[in-house]
N, C-alpha and C. Protein backbone atom coordinates (compact mmCIF):
# COMPACT_ATOMS: atom_id res chain seq x y z
N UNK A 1 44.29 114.20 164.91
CA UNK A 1 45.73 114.34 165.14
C UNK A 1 46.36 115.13 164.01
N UNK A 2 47.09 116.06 164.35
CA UNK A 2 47.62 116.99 163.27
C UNK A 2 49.10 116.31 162.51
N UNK A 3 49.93 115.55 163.75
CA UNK A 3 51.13 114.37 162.83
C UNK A 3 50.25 113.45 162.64
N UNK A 4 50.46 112.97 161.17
CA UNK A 4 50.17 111.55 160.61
C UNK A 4 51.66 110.72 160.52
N UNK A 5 52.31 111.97 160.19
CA UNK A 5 53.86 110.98 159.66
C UNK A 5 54.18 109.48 160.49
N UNK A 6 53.65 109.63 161.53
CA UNK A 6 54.22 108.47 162.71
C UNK A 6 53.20 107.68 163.26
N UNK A 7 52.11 107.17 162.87
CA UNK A 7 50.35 106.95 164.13
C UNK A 7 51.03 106.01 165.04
N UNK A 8 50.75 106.23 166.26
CA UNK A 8 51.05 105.19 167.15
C UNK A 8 50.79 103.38 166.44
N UNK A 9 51.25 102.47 166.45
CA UNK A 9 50.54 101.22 165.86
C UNK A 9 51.60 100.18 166.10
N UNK A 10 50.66 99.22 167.20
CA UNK A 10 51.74 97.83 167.37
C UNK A 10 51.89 97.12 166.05
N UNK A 11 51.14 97.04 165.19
CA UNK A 11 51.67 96.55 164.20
C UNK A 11 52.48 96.67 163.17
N UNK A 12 52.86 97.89 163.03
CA UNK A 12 53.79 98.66 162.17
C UNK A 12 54.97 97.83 162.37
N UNK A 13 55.85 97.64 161.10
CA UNK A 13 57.07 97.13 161.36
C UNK A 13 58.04 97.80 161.93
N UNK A 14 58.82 97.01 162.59
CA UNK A 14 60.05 97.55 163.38
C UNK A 14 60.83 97.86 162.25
N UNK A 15 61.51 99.77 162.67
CA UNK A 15 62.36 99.38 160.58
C UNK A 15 63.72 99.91 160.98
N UNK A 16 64.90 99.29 160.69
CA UNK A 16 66.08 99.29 160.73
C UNK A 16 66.87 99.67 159.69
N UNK A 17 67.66 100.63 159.86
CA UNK A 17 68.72 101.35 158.99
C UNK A 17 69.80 100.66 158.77
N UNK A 18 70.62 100.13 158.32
CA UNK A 18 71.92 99.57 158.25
C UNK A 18 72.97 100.92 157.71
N UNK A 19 73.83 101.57 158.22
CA UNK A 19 74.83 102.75 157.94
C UNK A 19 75.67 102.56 158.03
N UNK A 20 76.87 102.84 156.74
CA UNK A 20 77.89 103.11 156.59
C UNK A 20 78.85 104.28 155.66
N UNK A 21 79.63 103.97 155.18
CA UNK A 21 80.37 105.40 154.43
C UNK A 21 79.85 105.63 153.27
N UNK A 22 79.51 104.75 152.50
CA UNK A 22 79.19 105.03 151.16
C UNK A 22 78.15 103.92 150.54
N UNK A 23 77.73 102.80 151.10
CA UNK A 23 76.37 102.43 151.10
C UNK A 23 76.57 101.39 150.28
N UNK A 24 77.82 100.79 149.55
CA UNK A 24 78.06 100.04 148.90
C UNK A 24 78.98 98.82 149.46
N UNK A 25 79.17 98.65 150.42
CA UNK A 25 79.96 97.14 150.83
C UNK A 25 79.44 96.87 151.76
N UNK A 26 79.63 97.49 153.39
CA UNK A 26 79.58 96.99 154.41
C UNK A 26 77.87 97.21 155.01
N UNK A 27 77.14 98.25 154.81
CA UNK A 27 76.08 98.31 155.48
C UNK A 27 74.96 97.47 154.03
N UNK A 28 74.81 97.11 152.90
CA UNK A 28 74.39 96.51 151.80
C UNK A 28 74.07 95.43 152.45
N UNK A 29 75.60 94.64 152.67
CA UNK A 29 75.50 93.79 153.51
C UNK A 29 75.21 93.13 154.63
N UNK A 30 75.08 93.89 155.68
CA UNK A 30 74.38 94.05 156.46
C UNK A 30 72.79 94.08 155.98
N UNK A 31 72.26 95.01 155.30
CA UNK A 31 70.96 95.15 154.66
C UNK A 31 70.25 93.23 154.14
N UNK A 32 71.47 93.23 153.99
CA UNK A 32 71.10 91.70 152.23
C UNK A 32 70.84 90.37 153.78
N UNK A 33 71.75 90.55 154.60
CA UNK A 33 72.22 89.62 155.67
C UNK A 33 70.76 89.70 156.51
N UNK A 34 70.62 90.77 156.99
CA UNK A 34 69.76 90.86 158.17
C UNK A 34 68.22 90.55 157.41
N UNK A 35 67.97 91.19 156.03
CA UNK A 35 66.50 91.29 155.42
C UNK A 35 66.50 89.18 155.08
N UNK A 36 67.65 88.66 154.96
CA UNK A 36 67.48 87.29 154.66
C UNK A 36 66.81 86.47 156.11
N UNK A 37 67.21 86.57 156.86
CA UNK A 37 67.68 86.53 158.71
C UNK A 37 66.25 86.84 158.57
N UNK A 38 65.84 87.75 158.48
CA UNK A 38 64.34 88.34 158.86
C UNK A 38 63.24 87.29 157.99
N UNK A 39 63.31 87.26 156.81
CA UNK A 39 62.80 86.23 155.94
C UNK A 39 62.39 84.69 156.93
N UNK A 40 63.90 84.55 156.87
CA UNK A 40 63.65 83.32 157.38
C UNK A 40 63.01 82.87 158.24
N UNK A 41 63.29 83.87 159.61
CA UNK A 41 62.25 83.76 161.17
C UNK A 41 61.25 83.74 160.75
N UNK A 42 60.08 83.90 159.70
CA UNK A 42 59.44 84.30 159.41
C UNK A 42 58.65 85.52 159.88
N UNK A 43 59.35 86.66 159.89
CA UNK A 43 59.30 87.89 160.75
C UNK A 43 58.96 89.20 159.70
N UNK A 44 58.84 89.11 158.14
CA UNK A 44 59.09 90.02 157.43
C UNK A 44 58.08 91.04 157.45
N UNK A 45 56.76 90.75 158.19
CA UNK A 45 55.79 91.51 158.35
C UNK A 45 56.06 92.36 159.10
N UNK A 46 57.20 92.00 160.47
CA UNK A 46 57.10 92.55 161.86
C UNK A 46 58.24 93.73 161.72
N UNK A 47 59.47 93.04 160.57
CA UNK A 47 60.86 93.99 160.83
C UNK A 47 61.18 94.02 159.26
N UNK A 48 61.58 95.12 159.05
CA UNK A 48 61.86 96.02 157.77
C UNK A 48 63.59 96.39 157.82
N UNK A 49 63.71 96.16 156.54
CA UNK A 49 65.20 96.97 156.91
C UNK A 49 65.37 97.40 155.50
N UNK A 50 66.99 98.36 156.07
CA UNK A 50 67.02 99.35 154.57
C UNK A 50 68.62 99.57 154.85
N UNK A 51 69.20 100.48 153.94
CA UNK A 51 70.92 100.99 154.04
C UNK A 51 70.75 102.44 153.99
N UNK A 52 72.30 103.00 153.76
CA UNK A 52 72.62 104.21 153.82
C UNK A 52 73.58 104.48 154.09
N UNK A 53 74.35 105.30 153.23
CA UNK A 53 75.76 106.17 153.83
C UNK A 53 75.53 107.35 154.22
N UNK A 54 76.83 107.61 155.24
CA UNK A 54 77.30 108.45 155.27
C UNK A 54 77.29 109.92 154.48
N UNK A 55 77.93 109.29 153.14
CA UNK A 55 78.43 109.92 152.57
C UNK A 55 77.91 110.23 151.21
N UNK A 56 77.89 110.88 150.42
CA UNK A 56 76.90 110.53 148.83
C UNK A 56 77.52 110.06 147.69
N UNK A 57 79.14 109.77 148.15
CA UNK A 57 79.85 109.30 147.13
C UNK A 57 79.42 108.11 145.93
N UNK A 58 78.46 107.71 146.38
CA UNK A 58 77.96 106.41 145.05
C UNK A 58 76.55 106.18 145.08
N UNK A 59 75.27 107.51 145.47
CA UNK A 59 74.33 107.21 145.16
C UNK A 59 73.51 107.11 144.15
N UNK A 60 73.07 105.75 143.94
CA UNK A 60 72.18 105.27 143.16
C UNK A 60 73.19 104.08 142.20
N UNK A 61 74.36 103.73 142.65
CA UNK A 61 75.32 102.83 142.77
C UNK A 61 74.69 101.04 143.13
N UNK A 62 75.05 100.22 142.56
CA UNK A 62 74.74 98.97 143.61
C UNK A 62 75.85 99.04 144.44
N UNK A 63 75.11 97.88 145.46
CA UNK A 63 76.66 97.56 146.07
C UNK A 63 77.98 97.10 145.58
N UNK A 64 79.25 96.93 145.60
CA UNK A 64 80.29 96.81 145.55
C UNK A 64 80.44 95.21 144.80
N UNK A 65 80.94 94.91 143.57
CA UNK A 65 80.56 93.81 142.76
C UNK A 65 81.46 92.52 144.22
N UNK A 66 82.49 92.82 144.58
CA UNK A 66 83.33 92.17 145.25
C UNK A 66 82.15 91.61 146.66
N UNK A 67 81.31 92.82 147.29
CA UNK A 67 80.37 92.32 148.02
C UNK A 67 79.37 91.96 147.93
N UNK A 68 79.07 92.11 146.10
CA UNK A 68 77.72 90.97 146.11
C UNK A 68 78.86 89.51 145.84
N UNK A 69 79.62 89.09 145.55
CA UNK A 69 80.01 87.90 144.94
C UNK A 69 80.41 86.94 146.44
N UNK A 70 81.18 87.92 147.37
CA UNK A 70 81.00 87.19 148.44
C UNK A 70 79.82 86.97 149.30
N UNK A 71 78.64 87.64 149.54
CA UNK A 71 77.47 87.49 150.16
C UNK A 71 76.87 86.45 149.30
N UNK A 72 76.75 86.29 148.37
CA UNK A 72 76.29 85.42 146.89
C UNK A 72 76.55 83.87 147.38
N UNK A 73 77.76 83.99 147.62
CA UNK A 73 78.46 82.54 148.16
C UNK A 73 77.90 81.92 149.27
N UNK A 74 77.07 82.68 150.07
CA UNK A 74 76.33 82.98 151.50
C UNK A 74 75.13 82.36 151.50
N UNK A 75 74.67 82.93 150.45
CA UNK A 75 73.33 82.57 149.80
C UNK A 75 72.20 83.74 150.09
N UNK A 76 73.36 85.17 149.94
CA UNK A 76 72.56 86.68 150.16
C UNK A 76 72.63 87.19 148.80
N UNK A 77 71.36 87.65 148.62
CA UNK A 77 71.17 88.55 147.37
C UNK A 77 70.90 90.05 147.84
N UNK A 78 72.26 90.88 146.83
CA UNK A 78 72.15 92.04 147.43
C UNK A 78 72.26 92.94 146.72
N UNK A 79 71.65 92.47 144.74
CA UNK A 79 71.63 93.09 143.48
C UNK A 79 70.37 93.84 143.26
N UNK A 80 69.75 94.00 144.10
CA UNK A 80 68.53 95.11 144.09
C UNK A 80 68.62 96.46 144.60
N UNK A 81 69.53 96.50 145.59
CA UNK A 81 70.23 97.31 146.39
C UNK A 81 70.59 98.43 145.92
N UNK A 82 70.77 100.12 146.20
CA UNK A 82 71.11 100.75 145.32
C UNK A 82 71.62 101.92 146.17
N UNK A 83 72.57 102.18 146.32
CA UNK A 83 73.56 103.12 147.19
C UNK A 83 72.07 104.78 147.51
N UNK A 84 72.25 105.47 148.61
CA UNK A 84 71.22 106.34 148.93
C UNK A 84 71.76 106.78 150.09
N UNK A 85 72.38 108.36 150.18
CA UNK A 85 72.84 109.00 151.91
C UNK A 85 72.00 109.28 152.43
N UNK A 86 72.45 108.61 154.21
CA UNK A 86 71.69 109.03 154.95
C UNK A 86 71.16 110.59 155.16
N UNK A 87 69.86 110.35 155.70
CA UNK A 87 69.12 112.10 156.27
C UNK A 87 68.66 112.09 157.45
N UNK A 88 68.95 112.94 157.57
CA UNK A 88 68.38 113.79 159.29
C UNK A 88 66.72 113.04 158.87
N UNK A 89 65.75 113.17 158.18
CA UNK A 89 64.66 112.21 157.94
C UNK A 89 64.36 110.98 158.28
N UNK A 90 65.76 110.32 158.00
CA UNK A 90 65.82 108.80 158.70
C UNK A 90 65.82 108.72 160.20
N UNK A 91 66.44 109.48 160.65
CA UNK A 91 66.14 109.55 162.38
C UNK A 91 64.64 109.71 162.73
N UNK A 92 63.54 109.60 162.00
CA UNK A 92 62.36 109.87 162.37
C UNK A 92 61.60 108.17 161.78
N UNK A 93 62.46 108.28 160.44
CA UNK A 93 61.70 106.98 159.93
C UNK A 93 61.68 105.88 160.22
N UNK A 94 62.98 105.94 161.06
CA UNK A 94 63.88 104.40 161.56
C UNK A 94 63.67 104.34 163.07
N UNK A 95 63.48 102.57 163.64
CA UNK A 95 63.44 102.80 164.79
C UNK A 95 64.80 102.45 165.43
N UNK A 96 65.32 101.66 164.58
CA UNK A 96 67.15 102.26 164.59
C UNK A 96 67.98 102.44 163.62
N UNK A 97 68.79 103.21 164.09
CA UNK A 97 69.76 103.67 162.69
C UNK A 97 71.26 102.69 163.36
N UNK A 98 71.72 102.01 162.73
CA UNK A 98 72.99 101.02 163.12
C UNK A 98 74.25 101.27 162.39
N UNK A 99 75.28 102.08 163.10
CA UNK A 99 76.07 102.43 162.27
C UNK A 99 77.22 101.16 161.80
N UNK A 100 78.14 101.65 161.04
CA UNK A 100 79.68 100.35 161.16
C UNK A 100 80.80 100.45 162.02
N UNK A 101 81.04 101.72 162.17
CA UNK A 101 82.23 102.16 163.05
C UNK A 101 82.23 103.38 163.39
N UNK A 102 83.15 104.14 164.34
CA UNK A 102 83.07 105.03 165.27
C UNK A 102 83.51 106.57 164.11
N UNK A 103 83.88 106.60 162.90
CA UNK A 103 83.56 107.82 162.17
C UNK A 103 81.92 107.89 161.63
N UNK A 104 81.56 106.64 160.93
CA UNK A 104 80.25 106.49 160.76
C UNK A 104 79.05 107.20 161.91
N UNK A 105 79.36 106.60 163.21
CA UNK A 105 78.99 106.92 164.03
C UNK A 105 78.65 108.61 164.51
N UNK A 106 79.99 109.16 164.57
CA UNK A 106 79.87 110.55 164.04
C UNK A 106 79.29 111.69 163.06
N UNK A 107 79.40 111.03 161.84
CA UNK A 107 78.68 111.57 161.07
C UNK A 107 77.46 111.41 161.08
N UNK A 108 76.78 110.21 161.43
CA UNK A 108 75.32 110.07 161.95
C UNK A 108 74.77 111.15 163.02
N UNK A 109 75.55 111.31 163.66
CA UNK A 109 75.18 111.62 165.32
C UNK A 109 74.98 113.42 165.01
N UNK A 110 75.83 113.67 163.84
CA UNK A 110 75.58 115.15 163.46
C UNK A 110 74.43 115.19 162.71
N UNK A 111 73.99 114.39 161.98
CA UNK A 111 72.50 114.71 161.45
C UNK A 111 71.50 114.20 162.13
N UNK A 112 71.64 113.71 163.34
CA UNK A 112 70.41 112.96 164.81
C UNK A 112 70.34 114.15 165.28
N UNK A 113 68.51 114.53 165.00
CA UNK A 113 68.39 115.34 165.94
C UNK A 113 68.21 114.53 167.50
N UNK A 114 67.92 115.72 168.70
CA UNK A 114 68.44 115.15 169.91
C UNK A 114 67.33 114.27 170.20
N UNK A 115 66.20 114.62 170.11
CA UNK A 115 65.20 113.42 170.76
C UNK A 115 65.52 112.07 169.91
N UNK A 116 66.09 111.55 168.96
CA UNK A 116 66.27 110.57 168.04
C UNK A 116 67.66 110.00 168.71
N UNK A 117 68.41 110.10 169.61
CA UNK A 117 69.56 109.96 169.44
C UNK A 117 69.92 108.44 170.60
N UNK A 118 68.61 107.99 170.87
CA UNK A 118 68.56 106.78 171.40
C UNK A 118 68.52 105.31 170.31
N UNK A 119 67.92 105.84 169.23
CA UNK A 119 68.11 105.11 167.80
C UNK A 119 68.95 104.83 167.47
N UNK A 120 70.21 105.75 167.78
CA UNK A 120 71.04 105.73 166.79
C UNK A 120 72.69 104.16 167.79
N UNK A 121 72.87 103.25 167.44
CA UNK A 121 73.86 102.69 167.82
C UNK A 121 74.55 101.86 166.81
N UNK A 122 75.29 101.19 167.74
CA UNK A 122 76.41 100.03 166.97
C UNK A 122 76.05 99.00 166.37
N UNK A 123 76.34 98.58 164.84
CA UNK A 123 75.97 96.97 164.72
C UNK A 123 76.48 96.31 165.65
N UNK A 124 77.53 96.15 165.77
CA UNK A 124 78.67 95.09 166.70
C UNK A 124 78.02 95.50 168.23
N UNK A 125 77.01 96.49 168.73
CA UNK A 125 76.67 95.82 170.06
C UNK A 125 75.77 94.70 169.97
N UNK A 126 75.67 94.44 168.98
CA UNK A 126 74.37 92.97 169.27
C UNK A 126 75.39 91.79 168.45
N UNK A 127 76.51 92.03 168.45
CA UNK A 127 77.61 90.66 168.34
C UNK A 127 77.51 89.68 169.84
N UNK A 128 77.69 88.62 169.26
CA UNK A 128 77.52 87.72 170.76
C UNK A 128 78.75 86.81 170.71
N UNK A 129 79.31 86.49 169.34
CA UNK A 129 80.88 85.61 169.12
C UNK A 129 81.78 86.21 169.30
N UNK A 130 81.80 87.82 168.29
CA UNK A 130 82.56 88.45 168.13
C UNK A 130 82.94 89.88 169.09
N UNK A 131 84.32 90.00 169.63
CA UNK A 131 84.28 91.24 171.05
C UNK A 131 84.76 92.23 169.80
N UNK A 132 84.19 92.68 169.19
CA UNK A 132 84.67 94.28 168.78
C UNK A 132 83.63 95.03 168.61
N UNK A 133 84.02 96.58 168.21
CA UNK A 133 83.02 97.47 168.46
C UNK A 133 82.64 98.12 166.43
N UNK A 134 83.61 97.72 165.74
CA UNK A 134 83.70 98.32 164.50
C UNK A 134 83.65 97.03 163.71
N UNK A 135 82.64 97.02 162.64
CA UNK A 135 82.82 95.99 161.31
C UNK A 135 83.88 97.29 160.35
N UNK A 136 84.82 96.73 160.16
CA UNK A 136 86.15 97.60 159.33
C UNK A 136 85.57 97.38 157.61
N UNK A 137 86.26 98.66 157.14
CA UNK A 137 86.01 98.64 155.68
C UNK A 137 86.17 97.97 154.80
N UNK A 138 85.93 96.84 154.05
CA UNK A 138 86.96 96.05 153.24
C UNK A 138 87.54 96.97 152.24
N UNK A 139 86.55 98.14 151.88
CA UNK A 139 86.69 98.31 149.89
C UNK A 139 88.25 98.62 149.67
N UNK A 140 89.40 98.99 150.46
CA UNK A 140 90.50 98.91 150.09
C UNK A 140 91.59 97.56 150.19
N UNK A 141 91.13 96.74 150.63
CA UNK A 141 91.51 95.55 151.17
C UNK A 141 91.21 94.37 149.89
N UNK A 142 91.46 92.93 150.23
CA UNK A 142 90.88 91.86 149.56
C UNK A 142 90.00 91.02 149.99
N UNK A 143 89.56 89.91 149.76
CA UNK A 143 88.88 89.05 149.69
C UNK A 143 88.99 88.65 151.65
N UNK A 144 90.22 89.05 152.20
CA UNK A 144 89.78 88.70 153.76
C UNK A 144 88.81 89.89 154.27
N UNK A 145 89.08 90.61 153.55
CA UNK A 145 88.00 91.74 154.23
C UNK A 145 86.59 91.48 153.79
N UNK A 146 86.36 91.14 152.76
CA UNK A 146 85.10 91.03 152.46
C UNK A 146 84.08 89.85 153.63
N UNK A 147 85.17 88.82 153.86
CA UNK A 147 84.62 87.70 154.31
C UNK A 147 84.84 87.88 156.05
N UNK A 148 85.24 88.80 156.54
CA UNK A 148 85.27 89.07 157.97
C UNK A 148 84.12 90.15 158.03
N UNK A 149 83.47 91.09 156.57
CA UNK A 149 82.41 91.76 157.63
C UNK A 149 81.33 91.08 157.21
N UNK A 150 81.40 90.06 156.58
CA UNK A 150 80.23 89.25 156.53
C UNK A 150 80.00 88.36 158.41
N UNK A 151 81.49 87.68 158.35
CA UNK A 151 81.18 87.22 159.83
C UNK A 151 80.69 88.12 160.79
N UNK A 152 81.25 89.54 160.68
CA UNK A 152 80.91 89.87 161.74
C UNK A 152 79.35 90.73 161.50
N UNK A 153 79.09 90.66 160.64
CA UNK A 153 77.51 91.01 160.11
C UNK A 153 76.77 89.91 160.05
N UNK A 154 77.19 88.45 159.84
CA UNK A 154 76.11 87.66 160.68
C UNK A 154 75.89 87.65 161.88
N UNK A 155 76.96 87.27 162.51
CA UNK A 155 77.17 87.03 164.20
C UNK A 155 76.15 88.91 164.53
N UNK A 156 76.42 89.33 164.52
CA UNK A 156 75.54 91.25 164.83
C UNK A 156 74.18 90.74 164.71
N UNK A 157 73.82 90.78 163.23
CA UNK A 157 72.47 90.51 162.65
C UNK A 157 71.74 89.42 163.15
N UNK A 158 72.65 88.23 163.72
CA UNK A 158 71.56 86.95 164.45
C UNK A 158 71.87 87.55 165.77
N UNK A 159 72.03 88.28 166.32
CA UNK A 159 71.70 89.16 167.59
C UNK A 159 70.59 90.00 167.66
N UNK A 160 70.95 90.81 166.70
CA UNK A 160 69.34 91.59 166.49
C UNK A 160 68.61 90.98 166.19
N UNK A 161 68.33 90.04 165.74
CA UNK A 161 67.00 89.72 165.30
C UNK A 161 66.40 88.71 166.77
N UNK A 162 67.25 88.23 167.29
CA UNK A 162 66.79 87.48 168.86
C UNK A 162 66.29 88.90 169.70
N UNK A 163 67.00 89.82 169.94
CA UNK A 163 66.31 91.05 170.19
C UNK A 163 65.13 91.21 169.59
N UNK A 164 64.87 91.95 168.25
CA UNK A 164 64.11 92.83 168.11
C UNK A 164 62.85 91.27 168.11
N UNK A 165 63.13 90.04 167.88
CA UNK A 165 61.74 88.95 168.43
C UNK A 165 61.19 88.87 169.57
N UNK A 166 62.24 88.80 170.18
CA UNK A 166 61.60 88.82 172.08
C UNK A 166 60.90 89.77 172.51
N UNK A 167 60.84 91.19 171.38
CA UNK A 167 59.69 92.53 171.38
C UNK A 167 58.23 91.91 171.93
């Protein structure tokens, strides 16, 4: 076979992108949320996960001190973490790329090439409590923002992971 980059293999982990603007609040979290979630099922062999912005405004950044202190409270650790923009690369590496909201979304969808572009969707479609389509930004906001995209990044994240098990 002349591609190695990809070998066909059921055992390979399922590997998930978490995306947002700048890689430091909302998709981290998501990252810290879902890789705990995964832990726990005892699934860590099967599903992989990782982050990414948008944007390159804070790479090599941790996440956002305000969103480790509330995930912290959670009992998510998300101080290893280290801000990194998304690439047209990740559409190959990931078997989904999960954005936060509908600009995110966009800017993803311009670096998806076209055969990749089934990868690419919503956290909030695998919400099952919560009816919205966008986890919103906190970093200009306070302490309610922080603690609503955690809800709505658990409620998402214990969706996916009943998905990507029933694989």
């Amino acid at each position: 076979m002349s591609n190695q980059a990809r070998p066909a293999n059921p055992e390979r982990p399922v590997r998930v992108l978490m995306v947002c603007m700048g890689n430091i609040c909302r998709s981290p979290t998501a990252h810290g949320v879902f890789e705990q979630m995964v832990r726990d099922a005892g699934l860590a062999g099967r599903i992989a996960v990782d982050s990414a912005g948008t944007h390159g405004y804070h790479v090599g950044a941790p996440p956002d001190a305000r969103a480790q202190a509330h995930a912290r409270r959670r009992g998510y650790d998300l101080s290893a973490q280290r801000a990194r923009q998304l690439t047209r690369r990740d559409f190959d590496d990931f078997d989904l790329v999960l954005v936060m909201d509908a600009a995110n979304e966009r800017a993803a969808r311009a670096l998806c090439p076209p055969g990749a572009r089934q990868r690419l969707r919503r956290l909030t479609d695998f919400c099952t409590r919560h009816a919205t389509t966008e986890v919103p930004d906190p970093y200009h906001g306070g302490d309610a923002g922080f603690e609503q995209v955690l809800d709505l990044v658990e409620d998402a994240c214990a969706g996916l992971l009943r998905t990507l098990a029933a694989r």
